[in-house]
Each structure stands twice: as C-alpha cells, then as structure tokens.
Protein backbone atom coordinates (compact mmCIF):
# COMPACT_ATOMS: atom_id res chain seq x y z
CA UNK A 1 93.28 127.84 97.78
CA UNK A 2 93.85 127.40 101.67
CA UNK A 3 96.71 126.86 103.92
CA UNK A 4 99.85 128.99 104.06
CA UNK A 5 98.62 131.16 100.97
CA UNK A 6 95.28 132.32 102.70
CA UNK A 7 96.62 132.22 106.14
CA UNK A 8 99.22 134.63 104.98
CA UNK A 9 96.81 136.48 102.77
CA UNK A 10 98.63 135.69 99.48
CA UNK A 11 101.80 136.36 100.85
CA UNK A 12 100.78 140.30 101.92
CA UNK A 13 100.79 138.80 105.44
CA UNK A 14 104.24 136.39 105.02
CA UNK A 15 106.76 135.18 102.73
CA UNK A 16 105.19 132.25 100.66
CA UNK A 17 107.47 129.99 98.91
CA UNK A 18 107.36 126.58 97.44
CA UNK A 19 107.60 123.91 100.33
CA UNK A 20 111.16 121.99 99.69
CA UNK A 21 112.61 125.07 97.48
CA UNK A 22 115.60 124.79 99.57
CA UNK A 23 117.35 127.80 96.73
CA UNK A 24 114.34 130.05 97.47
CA UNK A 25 114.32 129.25 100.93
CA UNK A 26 118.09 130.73 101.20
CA UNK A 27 116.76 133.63 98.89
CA UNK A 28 114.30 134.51 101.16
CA UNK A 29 115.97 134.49 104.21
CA UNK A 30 118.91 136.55 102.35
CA UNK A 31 116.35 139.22 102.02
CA UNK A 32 115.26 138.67 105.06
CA UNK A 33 118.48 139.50 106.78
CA UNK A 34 119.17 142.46 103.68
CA UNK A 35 115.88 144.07 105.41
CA UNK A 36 114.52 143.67 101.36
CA UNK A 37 111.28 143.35 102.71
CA UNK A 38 108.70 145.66 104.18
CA UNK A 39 108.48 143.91 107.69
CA UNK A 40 106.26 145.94 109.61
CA UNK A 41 103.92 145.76 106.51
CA UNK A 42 103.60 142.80 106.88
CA UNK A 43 103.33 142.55 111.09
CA UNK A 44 100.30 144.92 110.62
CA UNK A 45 98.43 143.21 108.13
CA UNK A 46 99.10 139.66 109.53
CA UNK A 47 97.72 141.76 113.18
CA UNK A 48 94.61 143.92 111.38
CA UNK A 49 93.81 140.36 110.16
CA UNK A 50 94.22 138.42 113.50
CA UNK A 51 90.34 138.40 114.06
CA UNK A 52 89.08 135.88 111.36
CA UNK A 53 90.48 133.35 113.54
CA UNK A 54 88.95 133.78 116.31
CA UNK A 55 87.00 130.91 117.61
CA UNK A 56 83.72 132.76 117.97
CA UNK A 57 83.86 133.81 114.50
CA UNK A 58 84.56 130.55 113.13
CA UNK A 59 81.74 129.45 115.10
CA UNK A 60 79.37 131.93 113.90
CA UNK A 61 80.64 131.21 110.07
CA UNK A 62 80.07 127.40 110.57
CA UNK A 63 76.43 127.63 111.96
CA UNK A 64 75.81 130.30 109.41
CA UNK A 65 76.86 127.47 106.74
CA UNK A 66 74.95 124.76 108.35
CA UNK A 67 71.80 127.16 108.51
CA UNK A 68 71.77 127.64 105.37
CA UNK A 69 72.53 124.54 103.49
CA UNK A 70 69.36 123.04 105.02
C-alpha cells in the first residue's frame, strides 16, 4: 500500500519487482536493455507526478489531517 508501489504509481511510473527476485531482476534489466519498455512513458508520468512530493504539499495534507481529526 506505500513505498516503491505508490511512489512509482503501481509500476506506471517504474519497474516494480519483488525485492531479492534476483531472476526477475535480470528479466527486467534484459528488457531494459531490449528497449521492451515504454521509457519515456514512464519519464513523463514519474515527471507529471513530481508535485505530490513537494514539501509544501505534504505540509498542507498533514495540517489538513490534523484539522480535521480534532
């Protein structure tokens, strides 16, 4: 539910795989180097979605959460 899978928007955003799937690691990174994956895709939803982590809108989202859970 967090981590790597939203940071990477459920992989539209990155290449998820398991963490210490060495076989799927090499997989990837054979497609990776086979250009089997839509690259600039990716790069331009990972950069469209750049602005949820800015600090200011973290900030806003956590006072927002604190406001109302009083």
């Amino acid at each position: 539910k967090s981590g790597p899978r939203e940071i990477l928007l459920n992989g539209m955003a990155g290449i998820l795989f398991p963490v210490g799937d060495h076989k799927k690691l090499a997989t990837v990174m054979t497609k990776i180097a086979g250009n089997k994956y839509d690259a600039a895709k990716m790069i331009k939803t990972a950069t469209l979605n750049l602005e949820r982590f800015n600090p200011k809108n973290i900030v806003a989202q956590f006072l927002t959460l604190i406001k109302d859970n009083k």
